[in-house]
PDB file of N, CA and C in Angstrom:
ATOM      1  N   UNK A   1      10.343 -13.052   1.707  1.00  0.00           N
ATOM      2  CA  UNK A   1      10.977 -11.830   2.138  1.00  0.00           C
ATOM      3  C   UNK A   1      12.106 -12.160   3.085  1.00  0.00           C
ATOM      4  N   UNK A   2      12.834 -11.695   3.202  1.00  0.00           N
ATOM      5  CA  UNK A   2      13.958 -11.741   4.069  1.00  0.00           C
ATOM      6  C   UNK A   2      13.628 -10.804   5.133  1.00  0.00           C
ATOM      7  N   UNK A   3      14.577 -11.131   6.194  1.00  0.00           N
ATOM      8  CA  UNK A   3      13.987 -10.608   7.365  1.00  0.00           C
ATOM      9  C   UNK A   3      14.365  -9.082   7.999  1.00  0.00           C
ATOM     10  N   UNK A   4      15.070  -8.826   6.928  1.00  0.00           N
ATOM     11  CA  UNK A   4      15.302  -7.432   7.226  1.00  0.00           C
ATOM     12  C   UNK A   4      13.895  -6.827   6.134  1.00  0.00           C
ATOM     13  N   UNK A   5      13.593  -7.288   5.261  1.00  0.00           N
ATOM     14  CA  UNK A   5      12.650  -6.760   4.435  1.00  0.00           C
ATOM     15  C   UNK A   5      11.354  -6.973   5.365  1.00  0.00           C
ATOM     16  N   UNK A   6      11.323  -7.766   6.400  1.00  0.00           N
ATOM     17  CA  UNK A   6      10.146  -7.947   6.874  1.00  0.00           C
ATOM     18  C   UNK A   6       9.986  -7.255   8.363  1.00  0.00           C
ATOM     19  N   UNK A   7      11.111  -7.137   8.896  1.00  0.00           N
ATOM     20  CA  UNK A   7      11.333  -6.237  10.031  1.00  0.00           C
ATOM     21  C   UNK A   7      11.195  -4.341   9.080  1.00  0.00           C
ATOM     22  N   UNK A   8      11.233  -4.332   8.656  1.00  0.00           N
ATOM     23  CA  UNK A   8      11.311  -2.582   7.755  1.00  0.00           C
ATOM     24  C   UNK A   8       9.761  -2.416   7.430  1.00  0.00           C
ATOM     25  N   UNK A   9       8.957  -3.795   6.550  1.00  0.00           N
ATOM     26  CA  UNK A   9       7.672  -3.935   6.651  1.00  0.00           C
ATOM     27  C   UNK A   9       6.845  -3.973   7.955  1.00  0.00           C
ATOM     28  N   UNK A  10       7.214  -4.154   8.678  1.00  0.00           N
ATOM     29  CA  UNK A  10       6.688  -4.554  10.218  1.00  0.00           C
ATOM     30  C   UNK A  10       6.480  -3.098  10.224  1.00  0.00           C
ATOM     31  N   UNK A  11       7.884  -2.334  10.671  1.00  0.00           N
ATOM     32  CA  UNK A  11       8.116  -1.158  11.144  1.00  0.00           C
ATOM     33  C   UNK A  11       7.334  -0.392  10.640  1.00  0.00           C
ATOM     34  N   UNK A  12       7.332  -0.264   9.148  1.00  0.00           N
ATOM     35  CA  UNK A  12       6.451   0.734   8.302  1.00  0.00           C
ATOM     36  C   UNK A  12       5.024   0.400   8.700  1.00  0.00           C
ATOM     37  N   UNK A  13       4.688  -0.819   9.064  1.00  0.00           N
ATOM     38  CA  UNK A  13       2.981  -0.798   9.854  1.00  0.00           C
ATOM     39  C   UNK A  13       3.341  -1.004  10.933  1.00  0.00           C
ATOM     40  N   UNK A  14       4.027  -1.087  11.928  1.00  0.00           N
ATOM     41  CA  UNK A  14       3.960  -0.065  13.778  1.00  0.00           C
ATOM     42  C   UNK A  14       3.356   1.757  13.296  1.00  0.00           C
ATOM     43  N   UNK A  15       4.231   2.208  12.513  1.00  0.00           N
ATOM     44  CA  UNK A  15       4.320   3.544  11.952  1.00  0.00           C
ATOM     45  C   UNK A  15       2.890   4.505  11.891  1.00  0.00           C
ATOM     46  N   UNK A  16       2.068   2.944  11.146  1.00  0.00           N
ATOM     47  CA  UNK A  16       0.930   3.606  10.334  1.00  0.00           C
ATOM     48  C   UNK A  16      -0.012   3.138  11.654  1.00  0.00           C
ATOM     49  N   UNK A  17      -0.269   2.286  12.500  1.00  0.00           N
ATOM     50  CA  UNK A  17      -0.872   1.966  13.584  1.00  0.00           C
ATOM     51  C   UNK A  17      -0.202   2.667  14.751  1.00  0.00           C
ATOM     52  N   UNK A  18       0.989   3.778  14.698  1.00  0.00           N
ATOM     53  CA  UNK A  18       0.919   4.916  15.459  1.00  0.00           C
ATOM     54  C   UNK A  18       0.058   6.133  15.024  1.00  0.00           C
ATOM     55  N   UNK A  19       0.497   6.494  13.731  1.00  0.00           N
ATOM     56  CA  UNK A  19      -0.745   7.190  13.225  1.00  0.00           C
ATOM     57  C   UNK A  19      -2.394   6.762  13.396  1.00  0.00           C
ATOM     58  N   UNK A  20      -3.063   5.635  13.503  1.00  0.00           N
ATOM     59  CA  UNK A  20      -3.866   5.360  13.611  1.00  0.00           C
ATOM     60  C   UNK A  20      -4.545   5.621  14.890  1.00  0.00           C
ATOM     61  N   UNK A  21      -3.332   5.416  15.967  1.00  0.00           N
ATOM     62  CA  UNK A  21      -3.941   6.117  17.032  1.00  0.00           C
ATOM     63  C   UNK A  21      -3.863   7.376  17.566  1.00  0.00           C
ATOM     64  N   UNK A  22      -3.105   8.049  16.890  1.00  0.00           N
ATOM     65  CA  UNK A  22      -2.700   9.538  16.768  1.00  0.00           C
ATOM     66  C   UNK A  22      -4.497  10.304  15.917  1.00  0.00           C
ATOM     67  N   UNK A  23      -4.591   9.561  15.240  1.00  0.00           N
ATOM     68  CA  UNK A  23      -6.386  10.090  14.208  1.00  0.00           C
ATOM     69  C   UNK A  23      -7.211  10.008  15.544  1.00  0.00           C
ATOM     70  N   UNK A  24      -7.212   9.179  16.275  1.00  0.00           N
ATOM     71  CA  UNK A  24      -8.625   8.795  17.303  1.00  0.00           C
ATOM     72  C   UNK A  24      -8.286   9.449  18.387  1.00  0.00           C
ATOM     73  N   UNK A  25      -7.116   9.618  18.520  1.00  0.00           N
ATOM     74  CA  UNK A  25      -7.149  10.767  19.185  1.00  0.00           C
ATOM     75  C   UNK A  25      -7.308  12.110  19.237  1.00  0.00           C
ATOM     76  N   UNK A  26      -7.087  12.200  18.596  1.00  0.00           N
ATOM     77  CA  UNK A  26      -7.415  13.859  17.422  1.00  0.00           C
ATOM     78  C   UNK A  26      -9.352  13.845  17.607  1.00  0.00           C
ATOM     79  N   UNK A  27      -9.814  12.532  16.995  1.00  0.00           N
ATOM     80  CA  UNK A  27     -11.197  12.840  16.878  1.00  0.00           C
ATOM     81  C   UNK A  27     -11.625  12.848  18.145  1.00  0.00           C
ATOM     82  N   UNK A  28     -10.649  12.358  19.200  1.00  0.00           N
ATOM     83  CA  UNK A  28     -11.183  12.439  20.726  1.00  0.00           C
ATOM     84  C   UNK A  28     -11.498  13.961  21.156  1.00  0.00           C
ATOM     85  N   UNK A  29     -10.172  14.504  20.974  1.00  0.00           N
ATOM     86  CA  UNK A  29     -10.079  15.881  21.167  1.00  0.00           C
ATOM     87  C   UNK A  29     -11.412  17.005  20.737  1.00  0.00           C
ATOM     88  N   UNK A  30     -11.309  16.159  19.788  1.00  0.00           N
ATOM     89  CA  UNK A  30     -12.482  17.480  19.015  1.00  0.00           C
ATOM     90  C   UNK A  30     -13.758  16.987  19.442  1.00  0.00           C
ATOM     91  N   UNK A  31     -14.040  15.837  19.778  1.00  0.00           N
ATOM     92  CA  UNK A  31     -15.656  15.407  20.065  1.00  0.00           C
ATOM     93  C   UNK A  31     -15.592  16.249  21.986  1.00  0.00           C
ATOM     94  N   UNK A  32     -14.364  16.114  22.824  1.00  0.00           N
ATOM     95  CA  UNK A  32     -14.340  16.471  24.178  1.00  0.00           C
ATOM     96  C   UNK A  32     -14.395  18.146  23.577  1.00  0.00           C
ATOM     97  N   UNK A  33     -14.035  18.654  23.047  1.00  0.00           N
ATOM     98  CA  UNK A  33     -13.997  20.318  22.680  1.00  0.00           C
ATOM     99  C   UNK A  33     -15.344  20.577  22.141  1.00  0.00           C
ATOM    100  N   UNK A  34     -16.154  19.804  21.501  1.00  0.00           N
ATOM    101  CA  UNK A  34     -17.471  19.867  21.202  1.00  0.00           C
ATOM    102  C   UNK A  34     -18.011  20.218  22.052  1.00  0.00           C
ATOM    103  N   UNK A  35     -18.215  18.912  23.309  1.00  0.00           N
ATOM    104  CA  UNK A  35     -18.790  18.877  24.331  1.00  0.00           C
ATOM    105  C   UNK A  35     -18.581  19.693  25.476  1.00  0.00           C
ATOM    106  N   UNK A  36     -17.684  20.598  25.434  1.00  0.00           N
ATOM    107  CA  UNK A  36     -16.926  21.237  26.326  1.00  0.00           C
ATOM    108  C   UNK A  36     -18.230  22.641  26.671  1.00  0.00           C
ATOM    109  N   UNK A  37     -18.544  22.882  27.870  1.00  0.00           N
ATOM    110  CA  UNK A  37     -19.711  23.590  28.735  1.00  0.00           C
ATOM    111  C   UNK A  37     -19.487  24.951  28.171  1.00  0.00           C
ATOM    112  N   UNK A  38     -18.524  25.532  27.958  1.00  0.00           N
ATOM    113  CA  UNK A  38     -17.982  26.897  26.931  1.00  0.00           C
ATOM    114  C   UNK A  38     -18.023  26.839  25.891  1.00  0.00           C
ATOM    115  N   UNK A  39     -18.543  25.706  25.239  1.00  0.00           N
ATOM    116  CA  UNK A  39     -18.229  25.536  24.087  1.00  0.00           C
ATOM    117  C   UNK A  39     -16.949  25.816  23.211  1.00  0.00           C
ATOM    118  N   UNK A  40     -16.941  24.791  21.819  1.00  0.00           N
ATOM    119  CA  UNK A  40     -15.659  24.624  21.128  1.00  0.00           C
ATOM    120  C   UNK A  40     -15.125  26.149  20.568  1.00  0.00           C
ATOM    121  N   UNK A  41     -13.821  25.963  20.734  1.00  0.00           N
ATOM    122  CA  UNK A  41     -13.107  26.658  20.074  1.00  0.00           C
ATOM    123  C   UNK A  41     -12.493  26.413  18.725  1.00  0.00           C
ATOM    124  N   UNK A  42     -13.394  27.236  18.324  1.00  0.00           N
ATOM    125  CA  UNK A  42     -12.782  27.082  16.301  1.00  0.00           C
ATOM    126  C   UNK A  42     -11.244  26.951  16.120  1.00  0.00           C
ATOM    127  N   UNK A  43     -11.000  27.489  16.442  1.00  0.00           N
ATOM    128  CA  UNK A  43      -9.205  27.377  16.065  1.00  0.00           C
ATOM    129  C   UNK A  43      -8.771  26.214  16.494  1.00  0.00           C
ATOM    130  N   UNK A  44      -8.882  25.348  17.731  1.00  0.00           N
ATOM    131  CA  UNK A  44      -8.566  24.356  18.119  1.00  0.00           C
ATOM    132  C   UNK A  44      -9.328  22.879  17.569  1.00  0.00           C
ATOM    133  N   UNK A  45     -10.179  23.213  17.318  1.00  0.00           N
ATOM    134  CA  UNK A  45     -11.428  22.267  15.650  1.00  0.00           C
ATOM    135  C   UNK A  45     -10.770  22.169  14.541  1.00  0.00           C
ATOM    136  N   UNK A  46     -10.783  23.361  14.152  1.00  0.00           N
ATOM    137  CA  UNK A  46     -10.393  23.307  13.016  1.00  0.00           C
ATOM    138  C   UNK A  46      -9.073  22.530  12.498  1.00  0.00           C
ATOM    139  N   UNK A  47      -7.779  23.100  13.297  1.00  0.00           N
ATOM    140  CA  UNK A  47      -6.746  22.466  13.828  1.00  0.00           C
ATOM    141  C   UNK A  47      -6.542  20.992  13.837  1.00  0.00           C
ATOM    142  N   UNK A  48      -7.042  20.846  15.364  1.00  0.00           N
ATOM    143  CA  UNK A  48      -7.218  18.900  14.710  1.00  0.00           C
ATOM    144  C   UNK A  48      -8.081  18.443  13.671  1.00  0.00           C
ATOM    145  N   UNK A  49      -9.321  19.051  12.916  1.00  0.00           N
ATOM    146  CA  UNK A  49      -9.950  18.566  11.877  1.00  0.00           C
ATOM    147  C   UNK A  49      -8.410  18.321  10.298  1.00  0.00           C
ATOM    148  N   UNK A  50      -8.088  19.961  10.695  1.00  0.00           N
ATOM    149  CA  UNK A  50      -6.904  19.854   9.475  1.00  0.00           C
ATOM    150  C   UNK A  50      -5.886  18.791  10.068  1.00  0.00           C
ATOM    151  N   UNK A  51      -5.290  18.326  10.959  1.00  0.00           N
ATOM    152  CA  UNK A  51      -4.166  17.194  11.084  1.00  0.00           C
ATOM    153  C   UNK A  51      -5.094  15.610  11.227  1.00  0.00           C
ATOM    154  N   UNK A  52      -6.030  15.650  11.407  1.00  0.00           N
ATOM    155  CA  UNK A  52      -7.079  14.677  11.307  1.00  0.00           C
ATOM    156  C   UNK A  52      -6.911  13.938  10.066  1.00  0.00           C
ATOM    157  N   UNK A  53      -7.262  14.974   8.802  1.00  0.00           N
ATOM    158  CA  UNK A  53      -7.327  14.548   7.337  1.00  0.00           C
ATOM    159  C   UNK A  53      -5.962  14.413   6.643  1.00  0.00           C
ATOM    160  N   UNK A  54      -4.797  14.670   7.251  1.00  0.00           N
ATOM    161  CA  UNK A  54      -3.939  14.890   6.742  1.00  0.00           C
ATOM    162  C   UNK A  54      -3.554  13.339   7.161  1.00  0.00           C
ATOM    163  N   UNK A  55      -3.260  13.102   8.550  1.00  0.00           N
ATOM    164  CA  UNK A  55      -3.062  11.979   8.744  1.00  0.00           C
ATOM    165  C   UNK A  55      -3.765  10.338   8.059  1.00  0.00           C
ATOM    166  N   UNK A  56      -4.685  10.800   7.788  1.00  0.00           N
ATOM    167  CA  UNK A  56      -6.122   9.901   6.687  1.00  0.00           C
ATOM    168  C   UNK A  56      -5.518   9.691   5.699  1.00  0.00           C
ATOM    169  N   UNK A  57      -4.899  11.124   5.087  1.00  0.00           N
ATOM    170  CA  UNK A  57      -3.928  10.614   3.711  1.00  0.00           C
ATOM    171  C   UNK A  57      -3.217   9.697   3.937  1.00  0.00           C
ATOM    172  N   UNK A  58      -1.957  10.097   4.762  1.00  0.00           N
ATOM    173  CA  UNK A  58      -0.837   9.554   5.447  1.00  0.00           C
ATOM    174  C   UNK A  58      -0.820   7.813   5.576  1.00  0.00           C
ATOM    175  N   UNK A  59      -2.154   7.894   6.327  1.00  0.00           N
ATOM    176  CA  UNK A  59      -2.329   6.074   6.695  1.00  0.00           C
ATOM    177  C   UNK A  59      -3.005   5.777   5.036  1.00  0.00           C
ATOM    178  N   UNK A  60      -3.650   6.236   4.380  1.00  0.00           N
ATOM    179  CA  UNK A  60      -4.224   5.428   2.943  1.00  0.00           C
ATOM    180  C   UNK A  60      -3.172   5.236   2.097  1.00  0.00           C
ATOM    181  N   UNK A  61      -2.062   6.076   1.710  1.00  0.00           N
ATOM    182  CA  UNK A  61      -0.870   5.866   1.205  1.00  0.00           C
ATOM    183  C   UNK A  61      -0.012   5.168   1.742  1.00  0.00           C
ATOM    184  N   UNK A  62       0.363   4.907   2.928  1.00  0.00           N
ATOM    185  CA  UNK A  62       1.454   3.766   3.474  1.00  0.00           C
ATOM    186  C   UNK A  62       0.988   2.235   3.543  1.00  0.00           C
ATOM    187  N   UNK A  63      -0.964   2.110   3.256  1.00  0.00           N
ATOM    188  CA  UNK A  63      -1.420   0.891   3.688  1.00  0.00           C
ATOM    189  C   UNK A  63      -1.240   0.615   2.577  1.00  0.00           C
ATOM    190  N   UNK A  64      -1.696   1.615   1.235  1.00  0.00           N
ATOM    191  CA  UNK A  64      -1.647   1.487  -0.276  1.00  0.00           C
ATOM    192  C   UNK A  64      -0.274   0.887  -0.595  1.00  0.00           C
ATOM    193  N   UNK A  65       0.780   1.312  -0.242  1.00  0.00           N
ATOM    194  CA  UNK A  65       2.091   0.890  -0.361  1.00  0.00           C
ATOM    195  C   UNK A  65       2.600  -0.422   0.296  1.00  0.00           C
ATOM    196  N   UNK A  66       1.932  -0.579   1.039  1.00  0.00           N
ATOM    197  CA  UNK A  66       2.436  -2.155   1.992  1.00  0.00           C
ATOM    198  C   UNK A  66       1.753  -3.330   1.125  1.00  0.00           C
ATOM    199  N   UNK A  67       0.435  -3.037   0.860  1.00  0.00           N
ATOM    200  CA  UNK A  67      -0.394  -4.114  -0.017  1.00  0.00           C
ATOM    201  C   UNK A  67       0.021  -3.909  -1.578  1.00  0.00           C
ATOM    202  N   UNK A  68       0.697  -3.268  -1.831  1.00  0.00           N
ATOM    203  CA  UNK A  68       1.404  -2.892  -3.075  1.00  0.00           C
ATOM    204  C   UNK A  68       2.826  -4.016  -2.935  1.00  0.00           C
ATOM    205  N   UNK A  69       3.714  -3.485  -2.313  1.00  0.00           N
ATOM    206  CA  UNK A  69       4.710  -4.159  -1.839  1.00  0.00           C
ATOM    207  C   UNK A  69       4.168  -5.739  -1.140  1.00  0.00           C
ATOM    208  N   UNK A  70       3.290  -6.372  -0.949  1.00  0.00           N
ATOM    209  CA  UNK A  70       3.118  -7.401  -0.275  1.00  0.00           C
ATOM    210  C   UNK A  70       2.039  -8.271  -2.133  1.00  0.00           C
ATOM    211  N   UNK A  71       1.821  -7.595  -2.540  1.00  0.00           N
ATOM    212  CA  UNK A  71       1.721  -8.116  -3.856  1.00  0.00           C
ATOM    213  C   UNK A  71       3.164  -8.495  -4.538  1.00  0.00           C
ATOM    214  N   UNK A  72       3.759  -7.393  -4.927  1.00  0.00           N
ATOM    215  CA  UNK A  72       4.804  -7.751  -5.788  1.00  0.00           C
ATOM    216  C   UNK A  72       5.714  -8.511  -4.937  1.00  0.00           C
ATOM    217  N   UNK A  73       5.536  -9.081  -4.044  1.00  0.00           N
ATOM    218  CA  UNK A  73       6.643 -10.330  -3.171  1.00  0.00           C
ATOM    219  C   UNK A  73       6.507 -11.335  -3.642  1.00  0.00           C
ATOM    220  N   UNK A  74       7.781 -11.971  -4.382  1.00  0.00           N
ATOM    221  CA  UNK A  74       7.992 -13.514  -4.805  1.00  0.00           C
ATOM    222  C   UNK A  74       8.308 -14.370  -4.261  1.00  0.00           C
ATOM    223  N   UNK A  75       8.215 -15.390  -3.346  1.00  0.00           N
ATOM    224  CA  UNK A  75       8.921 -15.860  -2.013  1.00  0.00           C
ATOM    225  C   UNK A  75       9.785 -17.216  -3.227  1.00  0.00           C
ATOM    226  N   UNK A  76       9.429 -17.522  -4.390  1.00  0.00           N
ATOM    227  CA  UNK A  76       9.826 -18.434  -4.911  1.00  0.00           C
ATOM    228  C   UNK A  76      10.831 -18.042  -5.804  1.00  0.00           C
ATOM    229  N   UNK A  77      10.879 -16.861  -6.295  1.00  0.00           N
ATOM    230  CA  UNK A  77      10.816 -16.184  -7.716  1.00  0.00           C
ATOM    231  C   UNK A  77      13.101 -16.751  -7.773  1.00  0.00           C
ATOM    232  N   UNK A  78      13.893 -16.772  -7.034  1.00  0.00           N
ATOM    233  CA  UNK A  78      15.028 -17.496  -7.319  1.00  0.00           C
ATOM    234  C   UNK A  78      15.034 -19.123  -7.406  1.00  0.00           C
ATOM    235  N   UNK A  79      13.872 -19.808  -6.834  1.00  0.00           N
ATOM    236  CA  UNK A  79      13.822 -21.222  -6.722  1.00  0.00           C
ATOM    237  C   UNK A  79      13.822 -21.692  -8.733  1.00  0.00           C
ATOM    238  N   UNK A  80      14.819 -22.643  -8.638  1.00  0.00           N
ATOM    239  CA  UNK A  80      15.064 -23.144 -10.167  1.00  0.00           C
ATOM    240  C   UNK A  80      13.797 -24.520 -10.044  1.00  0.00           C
ATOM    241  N   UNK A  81      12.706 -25.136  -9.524  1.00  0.00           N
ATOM    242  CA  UNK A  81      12.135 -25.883  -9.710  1.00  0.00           C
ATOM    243  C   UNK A  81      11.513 -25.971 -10.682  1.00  0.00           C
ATOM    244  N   UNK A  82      10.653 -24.760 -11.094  1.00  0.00           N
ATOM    245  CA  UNK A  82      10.001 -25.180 -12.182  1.00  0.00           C
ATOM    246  C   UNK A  82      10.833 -25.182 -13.635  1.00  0.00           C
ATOM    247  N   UNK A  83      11.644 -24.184 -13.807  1.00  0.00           N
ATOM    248  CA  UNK A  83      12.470 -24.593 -14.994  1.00  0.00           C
ATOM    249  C   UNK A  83      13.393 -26.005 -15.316  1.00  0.00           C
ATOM    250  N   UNK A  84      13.500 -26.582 -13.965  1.00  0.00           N
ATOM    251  CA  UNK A  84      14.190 -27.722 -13.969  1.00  0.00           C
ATOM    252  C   UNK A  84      13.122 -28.770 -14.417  1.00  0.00           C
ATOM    253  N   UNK A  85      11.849 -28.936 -13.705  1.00  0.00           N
ATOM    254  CA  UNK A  85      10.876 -30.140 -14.164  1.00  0.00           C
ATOM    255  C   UNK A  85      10.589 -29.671 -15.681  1.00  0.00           C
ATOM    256  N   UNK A  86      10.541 -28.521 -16.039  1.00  0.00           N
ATOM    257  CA  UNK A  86      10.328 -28.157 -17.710  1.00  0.00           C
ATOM    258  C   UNK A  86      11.493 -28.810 -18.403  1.00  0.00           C
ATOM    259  N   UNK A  87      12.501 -28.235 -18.052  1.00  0.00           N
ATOM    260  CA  UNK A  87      13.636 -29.389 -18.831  1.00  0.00           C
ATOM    261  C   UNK A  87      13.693 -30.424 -18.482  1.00  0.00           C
ATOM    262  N   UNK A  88      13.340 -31.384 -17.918  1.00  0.00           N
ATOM    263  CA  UNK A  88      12.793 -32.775 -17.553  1.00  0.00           C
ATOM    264  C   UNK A  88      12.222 -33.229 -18.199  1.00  0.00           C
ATOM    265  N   UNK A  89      11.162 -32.701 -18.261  1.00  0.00           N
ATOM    266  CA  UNK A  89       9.850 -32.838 -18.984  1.00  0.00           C
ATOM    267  C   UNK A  89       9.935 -32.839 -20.699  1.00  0.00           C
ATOM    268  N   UNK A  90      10.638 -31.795 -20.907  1.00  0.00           N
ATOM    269  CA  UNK A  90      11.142 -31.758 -22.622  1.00  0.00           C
ATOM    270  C   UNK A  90      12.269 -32.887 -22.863  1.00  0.00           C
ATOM    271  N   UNK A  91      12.846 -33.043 -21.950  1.00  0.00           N
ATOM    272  CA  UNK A  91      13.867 -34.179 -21.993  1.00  0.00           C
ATOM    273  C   UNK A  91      13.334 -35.648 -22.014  1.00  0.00           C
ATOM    274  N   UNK A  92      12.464 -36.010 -21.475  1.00  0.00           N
ATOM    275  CA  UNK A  92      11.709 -36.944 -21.601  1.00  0.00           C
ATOM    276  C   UNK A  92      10.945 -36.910 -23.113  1.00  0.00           C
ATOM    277  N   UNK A  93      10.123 -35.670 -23.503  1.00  0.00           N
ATOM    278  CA  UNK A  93       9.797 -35.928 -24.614  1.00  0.00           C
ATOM    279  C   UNK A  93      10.741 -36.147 -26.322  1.00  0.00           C
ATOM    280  N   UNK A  94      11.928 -35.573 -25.886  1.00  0.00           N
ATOM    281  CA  UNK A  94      13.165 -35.852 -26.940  1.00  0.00           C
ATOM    282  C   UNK A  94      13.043 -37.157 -27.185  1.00  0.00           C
ATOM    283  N   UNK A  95      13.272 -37.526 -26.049  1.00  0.00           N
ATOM    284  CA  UNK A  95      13.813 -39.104 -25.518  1.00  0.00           C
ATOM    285  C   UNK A  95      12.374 -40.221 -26.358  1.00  0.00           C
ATOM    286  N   UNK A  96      11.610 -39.607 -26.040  1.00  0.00           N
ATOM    287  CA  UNK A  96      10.301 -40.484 -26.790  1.00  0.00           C
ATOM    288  C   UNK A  96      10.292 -40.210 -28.478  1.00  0.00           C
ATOM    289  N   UNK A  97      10.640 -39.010 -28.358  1.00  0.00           N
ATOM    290  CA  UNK A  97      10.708 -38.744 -29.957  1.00  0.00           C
ATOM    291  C   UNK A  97      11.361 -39.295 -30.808  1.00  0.00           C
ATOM    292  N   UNK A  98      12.802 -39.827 -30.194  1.00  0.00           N
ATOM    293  CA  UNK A  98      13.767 -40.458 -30.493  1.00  0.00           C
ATOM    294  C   UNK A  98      13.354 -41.925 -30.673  1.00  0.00           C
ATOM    295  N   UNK A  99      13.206 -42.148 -29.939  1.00  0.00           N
ATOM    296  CA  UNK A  99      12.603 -43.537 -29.796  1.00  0.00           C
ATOM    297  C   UNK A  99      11.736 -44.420 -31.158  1.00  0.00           C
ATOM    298  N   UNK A 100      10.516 -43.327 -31.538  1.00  0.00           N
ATOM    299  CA  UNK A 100       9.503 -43.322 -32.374  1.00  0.00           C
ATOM    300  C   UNK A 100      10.520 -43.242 -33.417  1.00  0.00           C
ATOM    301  N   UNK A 101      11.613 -42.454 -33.899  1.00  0.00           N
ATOM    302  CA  UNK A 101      12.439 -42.468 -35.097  1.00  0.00           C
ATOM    303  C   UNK A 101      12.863 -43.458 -35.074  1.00  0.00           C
ATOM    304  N   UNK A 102      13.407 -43.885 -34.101  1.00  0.00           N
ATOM    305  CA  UNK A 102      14.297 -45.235 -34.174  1.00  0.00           C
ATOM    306  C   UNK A 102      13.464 -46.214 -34.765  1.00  0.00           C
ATOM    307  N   UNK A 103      12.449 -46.315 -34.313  1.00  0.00           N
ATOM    308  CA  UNK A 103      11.086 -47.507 -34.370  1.00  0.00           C
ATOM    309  C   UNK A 103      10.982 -47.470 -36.012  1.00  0.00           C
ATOM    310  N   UNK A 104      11.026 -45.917 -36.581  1.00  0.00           N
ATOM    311  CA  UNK A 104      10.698 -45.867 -38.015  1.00  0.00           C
ATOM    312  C   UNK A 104      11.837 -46.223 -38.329  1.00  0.00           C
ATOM    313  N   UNK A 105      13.000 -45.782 -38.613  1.00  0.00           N
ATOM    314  CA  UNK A 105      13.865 -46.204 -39.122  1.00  0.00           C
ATOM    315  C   UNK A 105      13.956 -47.807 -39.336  1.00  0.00           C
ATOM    316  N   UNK A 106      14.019 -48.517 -38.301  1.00  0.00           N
ATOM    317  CA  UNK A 106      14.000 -49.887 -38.027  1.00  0.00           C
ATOM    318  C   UNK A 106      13.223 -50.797 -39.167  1.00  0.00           C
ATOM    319  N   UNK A 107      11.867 -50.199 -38.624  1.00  0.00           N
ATOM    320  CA  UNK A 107      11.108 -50.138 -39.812  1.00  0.00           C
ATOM    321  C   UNK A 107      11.093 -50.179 -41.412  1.00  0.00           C
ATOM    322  N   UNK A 108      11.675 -49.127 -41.524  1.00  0.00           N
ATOM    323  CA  UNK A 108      12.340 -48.817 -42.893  1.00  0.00           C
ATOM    324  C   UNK A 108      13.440 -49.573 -43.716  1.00  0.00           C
ATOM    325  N   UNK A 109      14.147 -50.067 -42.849  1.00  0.00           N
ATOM    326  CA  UNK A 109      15.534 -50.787 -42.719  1.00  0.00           C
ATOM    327  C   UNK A 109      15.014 -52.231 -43.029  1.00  0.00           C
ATOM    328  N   UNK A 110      13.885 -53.132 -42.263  1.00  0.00           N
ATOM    329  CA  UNK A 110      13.355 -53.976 -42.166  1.00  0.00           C
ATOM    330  C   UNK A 110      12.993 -53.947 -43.670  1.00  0.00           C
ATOM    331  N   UNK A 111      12.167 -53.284 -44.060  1.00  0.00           N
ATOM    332  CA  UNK A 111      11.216 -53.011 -45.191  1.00  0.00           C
ATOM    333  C   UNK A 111      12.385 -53.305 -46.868  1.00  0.00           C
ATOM    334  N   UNK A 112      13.530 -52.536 -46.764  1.00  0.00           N
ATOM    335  CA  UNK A 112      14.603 -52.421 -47.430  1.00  0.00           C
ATOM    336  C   UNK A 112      15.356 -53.938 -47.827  1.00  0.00           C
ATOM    337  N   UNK A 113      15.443 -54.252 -46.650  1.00  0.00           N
ATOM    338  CA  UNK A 113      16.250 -55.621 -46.544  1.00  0.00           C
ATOM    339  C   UNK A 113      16.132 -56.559 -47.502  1.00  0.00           C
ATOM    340  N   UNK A 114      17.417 -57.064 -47.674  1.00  0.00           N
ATOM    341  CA  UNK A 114      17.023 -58.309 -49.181  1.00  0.00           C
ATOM    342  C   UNK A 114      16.346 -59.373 -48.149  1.00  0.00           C
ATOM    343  N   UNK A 115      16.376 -59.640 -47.283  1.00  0.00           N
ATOM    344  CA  UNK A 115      15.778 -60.800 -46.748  1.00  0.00           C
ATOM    345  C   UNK A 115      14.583 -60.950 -46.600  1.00  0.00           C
ATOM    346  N   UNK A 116      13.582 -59.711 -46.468  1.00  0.00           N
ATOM    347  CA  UNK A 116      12.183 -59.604 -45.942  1.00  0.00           C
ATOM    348  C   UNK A 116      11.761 -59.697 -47.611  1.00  0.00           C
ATOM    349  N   UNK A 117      12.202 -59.964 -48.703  1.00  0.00           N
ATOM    350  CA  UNK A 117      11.621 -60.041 -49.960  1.00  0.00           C
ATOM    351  C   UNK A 117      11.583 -61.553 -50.296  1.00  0.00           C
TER     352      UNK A 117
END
């Protein structure tokens, strides 16, 4: 990754670990409103229960997306190494192949010759 791709990745999880503490706080709220000697107020429950779950989405989709994006990262994927040792490698086997013809031919040539009769 390059480092602007990895500073933007960073950022996008600061983001989701602000949200993360934005949820526990929320569940703070509502467990202190539970406990509260007047007891809780529904509207204010309910409230953070609804931005509670919303935020739950929020962080499962951006973590979903980072490990998404941190899969499809190629750190190699422009490096020419392996296509280069493949043509190496086939180049070497030409080279042997060649060789083995030559050997037959030679062979053949040998075999032909008025002299070897």
């Amino acid at each position: 990754m390059d480092s602007q791709g990895q500073t933007t990745s960073l950022q996008r999880l600061q983001n989701v670990e602000k949200r993360i503490v934005k949820v526990l706080e929320l569940a703070g709220g509502v467990m202190d409103e539970l406990a509260s000697p007047v007891g809780p107020r529904k509207d204010l429950v309910q409230n953070h229960c609804l931005e509670f779950m919303q935020l739950i989405k929020d962080i499962q989709v951006a973590l979903r997306d980072e490990i998404k994006s941190a899969c499809e990262y190629r750190p190699f994927e422009k490096c020419d190494y392996g296509p280069r040792i493949a043509n190496d490698i086939s180049y070497k086997k030409v080279e042997y192949v060649i060789s083995l013809l030559d050997a037959m031919q030679q062979n053949i040539d040998d075999y032909h010759s008025p002299d070897s009769k």
